[in-house]
N, C-alpha and C. Protein backbone atom coordinates (compact mmCIF):
# COMPACT_ATOMS: atom_id res chain seq x y z
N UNK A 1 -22.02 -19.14 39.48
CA UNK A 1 -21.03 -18.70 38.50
C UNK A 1 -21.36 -17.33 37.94
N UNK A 2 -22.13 -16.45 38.07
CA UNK A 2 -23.01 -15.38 37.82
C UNK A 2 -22.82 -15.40 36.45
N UNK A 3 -23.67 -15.95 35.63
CA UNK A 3 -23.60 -16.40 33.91
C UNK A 3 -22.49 -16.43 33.69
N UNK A 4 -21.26 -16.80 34.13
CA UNK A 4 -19.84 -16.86 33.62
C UNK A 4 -19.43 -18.11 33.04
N UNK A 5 -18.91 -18.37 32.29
CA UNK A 5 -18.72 -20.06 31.72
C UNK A 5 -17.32 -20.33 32.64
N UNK A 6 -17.51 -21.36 32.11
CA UNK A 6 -16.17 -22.16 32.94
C UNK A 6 -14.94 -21.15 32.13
N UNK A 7 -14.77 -21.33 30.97
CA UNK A 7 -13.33 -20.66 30.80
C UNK A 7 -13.47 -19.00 31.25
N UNK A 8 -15.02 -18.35 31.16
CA UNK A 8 -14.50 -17.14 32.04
C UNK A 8 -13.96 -16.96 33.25
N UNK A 9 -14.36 -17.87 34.25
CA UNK A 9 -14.37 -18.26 35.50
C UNK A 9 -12.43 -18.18 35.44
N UNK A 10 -12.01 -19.08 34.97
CA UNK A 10 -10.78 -19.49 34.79
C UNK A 10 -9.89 -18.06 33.99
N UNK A 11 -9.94 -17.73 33.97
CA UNK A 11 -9.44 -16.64 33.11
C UNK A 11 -9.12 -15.38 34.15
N UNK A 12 -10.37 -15.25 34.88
CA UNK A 12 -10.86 -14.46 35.78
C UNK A 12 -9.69 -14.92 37.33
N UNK A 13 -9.16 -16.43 37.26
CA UNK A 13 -8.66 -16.80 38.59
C UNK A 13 -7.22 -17.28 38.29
N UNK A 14 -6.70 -16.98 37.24
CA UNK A 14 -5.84 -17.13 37.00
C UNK A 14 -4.64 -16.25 37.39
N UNK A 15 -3.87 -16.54 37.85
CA UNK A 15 -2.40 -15.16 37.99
C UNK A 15 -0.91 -15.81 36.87
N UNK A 16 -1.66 -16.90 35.83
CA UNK A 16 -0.43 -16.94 34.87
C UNK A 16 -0.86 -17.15 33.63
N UNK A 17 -0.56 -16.96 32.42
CA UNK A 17 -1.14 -17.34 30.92
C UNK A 17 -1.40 -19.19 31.04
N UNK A 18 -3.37 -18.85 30.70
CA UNK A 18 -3.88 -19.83 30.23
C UNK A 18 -3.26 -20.79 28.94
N UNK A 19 -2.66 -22.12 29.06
CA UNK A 19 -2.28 -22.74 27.60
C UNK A 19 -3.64 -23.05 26.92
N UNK A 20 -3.23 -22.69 26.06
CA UNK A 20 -4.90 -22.80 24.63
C UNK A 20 -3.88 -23.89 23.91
N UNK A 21 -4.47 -25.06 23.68
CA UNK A 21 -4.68 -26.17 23.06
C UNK A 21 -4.33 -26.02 21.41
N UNK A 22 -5.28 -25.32 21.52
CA UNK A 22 -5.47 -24.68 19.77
C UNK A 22 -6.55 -24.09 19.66
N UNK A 23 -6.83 -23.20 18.73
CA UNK A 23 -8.28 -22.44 18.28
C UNK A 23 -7.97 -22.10 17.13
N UNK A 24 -9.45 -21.23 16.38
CA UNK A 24 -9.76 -21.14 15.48
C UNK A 24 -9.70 -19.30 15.49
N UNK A 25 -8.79 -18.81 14.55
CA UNK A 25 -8.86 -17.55 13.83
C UNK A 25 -10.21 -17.04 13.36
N UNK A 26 -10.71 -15.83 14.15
CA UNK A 26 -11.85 -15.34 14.03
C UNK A 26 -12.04 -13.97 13.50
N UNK A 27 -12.99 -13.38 12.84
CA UNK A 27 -13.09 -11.62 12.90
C UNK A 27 -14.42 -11.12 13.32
N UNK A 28 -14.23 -10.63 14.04
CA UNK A 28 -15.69 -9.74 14.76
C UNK A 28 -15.70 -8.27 14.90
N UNK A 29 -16.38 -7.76 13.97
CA UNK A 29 -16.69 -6.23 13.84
C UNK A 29 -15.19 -5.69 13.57
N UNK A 30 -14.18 -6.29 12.80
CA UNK A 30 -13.28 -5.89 12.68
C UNK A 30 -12.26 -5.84 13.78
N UNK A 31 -11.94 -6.94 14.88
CA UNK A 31 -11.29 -7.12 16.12
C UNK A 31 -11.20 -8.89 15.30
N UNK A 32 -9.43 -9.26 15.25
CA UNK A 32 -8.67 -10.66 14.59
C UNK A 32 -9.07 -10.95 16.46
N UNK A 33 -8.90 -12.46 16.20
CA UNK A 33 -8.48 -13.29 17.38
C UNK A 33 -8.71 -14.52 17.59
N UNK A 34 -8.60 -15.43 18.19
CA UNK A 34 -8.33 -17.04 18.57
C UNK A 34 -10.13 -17.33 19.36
N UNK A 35 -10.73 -18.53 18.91
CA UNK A 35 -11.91 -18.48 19.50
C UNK A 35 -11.32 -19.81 20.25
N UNK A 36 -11.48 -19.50 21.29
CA UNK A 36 -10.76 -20.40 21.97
C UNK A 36 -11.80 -21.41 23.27
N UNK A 37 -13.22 -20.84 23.60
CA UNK A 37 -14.18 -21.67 23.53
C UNK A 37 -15.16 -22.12 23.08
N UNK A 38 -14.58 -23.05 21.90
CA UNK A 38 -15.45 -23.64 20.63
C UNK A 38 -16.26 -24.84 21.67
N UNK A 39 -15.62 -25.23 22.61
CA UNK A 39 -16.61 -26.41 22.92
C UNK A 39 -17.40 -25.85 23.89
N UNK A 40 -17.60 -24.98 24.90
CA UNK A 40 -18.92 -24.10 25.23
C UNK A 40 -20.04 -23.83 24.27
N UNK A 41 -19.27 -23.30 23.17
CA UNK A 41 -20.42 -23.01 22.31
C UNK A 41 -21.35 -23.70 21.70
N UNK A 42 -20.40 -25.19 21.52
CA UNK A 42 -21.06 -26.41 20.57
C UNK A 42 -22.36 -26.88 21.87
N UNK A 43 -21.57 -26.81 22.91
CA UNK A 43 -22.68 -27.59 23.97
C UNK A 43 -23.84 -26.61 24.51
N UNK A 44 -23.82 -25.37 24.14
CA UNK A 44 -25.13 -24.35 24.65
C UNK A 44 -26.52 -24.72 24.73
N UNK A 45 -26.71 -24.79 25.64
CA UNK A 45 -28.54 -25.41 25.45
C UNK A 45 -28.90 -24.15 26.43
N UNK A 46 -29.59 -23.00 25.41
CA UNK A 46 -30.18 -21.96 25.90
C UNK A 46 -31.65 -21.85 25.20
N UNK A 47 -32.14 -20.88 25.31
CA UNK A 47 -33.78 -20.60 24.96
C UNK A 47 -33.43 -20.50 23.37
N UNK A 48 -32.50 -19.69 22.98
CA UNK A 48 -32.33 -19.41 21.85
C UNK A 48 -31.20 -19.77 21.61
N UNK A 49 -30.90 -20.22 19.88
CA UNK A 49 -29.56 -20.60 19.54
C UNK A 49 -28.52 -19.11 19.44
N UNK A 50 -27.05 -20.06 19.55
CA UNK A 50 -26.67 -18.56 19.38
C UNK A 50 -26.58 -17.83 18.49
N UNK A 51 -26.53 -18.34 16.81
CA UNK A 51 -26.85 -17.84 15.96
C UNK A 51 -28.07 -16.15 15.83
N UNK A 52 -29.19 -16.09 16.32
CA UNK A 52 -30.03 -15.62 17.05
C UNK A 52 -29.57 -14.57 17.59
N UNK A 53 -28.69 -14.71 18.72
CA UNK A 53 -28.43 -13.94 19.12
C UNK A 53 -27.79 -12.35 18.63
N UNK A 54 -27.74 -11.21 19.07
CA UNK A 54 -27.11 -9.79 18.26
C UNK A 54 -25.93 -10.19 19.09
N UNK A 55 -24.73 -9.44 17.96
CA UNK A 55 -23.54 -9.14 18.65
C UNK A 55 -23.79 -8.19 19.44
N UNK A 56 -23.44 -7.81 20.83
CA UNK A 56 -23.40 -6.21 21.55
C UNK A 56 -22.11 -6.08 21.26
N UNK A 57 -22.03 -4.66 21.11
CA UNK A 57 -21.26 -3.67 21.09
C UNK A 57 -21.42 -2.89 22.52
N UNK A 58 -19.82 -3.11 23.49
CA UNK A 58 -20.31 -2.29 24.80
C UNK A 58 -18.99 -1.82 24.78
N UNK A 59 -20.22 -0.06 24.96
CA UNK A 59 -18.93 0.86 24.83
C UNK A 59 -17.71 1.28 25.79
N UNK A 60 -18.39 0.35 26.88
CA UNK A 60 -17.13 0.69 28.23
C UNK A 60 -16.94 -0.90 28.59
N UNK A 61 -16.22 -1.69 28.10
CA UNK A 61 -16.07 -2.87 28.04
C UNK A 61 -14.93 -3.48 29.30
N UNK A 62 -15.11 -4.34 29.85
CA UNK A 62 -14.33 -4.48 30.77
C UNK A 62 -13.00 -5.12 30.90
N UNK A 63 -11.62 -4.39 30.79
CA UNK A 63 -10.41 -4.90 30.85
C UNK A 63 -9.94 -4.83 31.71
N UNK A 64 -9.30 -6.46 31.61
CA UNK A 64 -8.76 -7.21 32.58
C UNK A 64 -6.86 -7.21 32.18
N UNK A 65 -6.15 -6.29 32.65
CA UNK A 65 -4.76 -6.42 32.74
C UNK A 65 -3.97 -7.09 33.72
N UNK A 66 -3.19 -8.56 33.77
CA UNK A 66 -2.93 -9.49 34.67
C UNK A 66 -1.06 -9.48 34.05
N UNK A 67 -0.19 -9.34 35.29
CA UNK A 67 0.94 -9.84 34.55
C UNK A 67 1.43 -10.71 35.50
N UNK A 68 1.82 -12.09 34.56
CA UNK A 68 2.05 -13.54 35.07
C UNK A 68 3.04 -13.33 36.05
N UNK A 69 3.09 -14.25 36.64
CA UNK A 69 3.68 -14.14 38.17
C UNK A 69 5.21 -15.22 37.33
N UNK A 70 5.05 -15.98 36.65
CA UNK A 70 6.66 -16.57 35.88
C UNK A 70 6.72 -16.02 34.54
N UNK A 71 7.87 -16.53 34.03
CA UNK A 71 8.42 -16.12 32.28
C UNK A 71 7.18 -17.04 31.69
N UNK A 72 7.02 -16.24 30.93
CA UNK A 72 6.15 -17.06 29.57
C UNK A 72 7.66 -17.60 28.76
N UNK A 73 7.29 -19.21 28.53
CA UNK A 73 8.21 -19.59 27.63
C UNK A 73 7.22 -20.18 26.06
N UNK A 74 8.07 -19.90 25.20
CA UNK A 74 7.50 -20.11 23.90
C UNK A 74 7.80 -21.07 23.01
N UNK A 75 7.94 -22.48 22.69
CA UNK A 75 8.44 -23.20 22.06
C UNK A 75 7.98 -23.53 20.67
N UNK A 76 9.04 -23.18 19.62
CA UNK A 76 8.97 -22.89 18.43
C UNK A 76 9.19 -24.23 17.43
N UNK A 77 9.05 -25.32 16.51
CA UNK A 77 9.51 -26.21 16.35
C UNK A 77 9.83 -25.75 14.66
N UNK A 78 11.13 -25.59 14.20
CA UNK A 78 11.66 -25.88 13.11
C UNK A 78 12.78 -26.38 12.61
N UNK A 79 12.49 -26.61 10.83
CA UNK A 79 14.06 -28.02 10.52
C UNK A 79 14.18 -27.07 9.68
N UNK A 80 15.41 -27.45 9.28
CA UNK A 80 16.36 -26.81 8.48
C UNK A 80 16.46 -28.01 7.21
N UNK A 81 16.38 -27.64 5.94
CA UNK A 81 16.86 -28.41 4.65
C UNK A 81 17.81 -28.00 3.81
N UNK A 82 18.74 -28.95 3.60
CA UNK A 82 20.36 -28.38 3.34
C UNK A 82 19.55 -28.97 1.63
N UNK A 83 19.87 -27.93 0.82
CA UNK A 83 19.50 -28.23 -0.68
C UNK A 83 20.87 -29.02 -1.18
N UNK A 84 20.55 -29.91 -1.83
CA UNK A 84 21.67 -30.30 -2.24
C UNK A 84 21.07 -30.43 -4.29
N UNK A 85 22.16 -29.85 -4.70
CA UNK A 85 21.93 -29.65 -6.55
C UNK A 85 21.90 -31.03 -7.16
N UNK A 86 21.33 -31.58 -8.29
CA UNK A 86 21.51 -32.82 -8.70
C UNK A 86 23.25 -32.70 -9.59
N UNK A 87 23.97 -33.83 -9.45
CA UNK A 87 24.92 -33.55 -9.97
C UNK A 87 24.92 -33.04 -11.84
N UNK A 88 25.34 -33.00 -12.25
CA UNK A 88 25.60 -32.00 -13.87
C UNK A 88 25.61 -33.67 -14.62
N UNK A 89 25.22 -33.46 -15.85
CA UNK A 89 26.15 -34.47 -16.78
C UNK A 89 27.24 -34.58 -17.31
N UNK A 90 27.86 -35.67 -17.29
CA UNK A 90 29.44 -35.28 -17.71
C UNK A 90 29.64 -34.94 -19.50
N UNK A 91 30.78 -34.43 -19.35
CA UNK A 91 30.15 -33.71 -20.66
C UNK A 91 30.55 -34.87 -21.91
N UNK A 92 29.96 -34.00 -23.41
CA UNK A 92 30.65 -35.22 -24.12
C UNK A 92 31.82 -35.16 -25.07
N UNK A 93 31.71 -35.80 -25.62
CA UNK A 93 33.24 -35.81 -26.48
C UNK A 93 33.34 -34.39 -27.19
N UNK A 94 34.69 -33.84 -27.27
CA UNK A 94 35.22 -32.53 -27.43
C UNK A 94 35.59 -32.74 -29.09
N UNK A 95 34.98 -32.25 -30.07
CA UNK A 95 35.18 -31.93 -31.32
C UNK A 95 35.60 -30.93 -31.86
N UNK A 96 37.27 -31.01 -32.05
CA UNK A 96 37.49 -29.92 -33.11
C UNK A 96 38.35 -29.79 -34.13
N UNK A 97 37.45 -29.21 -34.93
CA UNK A 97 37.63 -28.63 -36.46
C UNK A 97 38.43 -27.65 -36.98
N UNK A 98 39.65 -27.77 -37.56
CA UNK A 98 40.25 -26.92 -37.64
C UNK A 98 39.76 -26.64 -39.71
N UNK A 99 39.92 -25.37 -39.80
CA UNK A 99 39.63 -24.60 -40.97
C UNK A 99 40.60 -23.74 -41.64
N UNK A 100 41.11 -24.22 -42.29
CA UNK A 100 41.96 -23.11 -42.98
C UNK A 100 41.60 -21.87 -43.09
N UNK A 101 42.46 -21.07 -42.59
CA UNK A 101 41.97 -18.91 -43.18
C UNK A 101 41.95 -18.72 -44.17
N UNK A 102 40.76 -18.27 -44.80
CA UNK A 102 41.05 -17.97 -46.16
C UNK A 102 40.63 -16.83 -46.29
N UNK A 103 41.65 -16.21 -47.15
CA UNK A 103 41.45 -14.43 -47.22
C UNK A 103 40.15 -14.41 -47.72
N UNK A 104 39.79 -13.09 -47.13
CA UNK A 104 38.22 -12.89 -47.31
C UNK A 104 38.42 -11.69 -48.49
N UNK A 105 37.44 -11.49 -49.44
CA UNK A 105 37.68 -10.67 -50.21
C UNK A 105 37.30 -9.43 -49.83
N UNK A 106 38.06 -8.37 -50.86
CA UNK A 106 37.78 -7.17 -50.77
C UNK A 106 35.94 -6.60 -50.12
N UNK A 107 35.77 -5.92 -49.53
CA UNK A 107 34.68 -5.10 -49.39
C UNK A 107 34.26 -4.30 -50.82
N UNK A 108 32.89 -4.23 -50.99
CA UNK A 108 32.66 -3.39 -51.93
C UNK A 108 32.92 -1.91 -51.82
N UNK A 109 33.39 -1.09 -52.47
CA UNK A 109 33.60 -0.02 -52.50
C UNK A 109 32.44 0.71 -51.59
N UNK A 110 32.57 1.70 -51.35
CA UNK A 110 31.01 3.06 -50.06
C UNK A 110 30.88 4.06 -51.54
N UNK A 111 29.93 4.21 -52.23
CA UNK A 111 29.86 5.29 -53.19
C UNK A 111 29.14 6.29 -52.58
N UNK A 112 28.79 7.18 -52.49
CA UNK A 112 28.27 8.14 -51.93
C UNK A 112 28.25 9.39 -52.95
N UNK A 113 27.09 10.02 -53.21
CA UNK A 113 26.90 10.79 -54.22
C UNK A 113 26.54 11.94 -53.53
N UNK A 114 27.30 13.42 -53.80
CA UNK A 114 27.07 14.62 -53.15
C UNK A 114 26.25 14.89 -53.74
N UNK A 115 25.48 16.03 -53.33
CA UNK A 115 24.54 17.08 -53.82
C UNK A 115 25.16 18.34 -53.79
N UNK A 116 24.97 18.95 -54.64
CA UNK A 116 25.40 20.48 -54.06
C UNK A 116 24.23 21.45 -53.48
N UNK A 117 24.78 22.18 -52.71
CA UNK A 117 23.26 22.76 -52.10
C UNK A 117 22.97 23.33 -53.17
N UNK A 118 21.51 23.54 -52.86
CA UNK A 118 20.55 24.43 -53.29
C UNK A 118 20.71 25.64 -53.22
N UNK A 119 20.56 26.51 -54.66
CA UNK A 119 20.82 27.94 -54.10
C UNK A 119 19.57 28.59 -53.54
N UNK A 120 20.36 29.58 -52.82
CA UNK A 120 19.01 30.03 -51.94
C UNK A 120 18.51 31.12 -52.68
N UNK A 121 16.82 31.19 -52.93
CA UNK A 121 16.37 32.44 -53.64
C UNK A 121 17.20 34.19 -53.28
N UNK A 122 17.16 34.34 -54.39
CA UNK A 122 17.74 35.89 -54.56
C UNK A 122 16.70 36.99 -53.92
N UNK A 123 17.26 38.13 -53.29
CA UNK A 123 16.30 39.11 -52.59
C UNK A 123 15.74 39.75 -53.92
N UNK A 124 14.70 40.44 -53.62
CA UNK A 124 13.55 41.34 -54.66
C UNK A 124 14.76 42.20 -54.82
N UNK A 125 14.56 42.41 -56.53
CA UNK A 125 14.97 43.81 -56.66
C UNK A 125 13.96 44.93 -56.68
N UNK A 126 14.26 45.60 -55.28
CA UNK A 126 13.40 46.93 -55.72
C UNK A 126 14.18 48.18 -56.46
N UNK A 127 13.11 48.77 -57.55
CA UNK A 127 13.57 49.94 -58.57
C UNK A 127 12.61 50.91 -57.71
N UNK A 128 13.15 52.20 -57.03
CA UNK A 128 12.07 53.01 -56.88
C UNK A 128 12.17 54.13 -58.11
N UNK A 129 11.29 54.99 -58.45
CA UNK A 129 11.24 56.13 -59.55
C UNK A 129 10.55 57.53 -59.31
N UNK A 130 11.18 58.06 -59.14
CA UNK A 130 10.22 59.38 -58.48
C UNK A 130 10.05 60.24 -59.54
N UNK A 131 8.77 60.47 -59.50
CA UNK A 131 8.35 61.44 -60.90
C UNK A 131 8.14 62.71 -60.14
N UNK A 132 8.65 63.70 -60.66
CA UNK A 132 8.35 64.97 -60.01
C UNK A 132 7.71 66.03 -61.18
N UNK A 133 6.51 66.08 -60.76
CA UNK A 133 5.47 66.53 -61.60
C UNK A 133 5.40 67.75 -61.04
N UNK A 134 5.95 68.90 -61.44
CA UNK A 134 5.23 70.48 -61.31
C UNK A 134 5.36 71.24 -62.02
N UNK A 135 5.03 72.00 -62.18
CA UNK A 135 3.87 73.29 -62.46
C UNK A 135 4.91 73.89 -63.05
N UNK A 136 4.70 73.95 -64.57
CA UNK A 136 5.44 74.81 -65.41
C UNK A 136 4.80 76.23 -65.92
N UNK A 137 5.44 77.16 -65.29
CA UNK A 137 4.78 78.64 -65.54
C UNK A 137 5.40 79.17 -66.90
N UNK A 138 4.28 79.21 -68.17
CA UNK A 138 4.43 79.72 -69.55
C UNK A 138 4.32 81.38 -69.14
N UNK A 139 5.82 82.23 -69.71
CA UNK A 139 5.08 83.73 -69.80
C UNK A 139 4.74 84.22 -71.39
């Protein structure tokens, strides 16, 4: 099998999509996906557990592009639930009161008290005075 497990083997000889049963949602180094041989793993009887083991990281990794030789069909199973409302309560007895109109009285008067403006300060009075001081010649 040149260290290949059975589901590599199978994977490897396949020319149509493998059905997976079910698996378990995984994350590895940031890559989502389906671990889909959980029971290889449970049964490993190696030197070391796999726990133990390092993840490799390989930088030229080998892809395998296969396109199935029939249609992939996909079968989806869902129901539909028609809501149905609980019915209302019926209502109850209709009471009414009739009231005589009775004039409503006057509103109180709106008083409103003016102000008169403020007068606005008066400009400076300026006085100018020119003294003209000269020179009186006594003969």
């Amino acid at each position: 099998m040149n260290g290949q497990s059975s589901f590599e083997t199978a994977i490897l000889k396949s020319t149509n999509p493998i059905r997976i049963k079910s698996g378990e949602n995984i994350n590895i180094n940031g890559h989502h996906g389906i671990l889909v041989n959980k029971s290889e793993i449970k049964n490993w009887k190696g030197q070391l557990p796999l726990d133990s083991y390092p993840i490799n990281v390989d930088t030229s990794p080998q892809i395998l592009i296969k396109k199935p030789t029939q249609k992939v069909e996909q079968t989806q199973n869902f129901t539909i639930k028609y809501l149905k409302p609980p019915m209302p309560q019926p209502p109850g007895d209709l009471i009414i009161r009739q009231e005589a109109n009775k004039p409503m009285p006057p509103a109180p008067p709106i008083i409103i008290r003016q102000r008169p403006p403020e007068p606005c300060t008066p400009l400076p009075i300026i006085i100018r005075v020119e003294i003209l001081l000269g020179c009186f010649n006594l003969i």
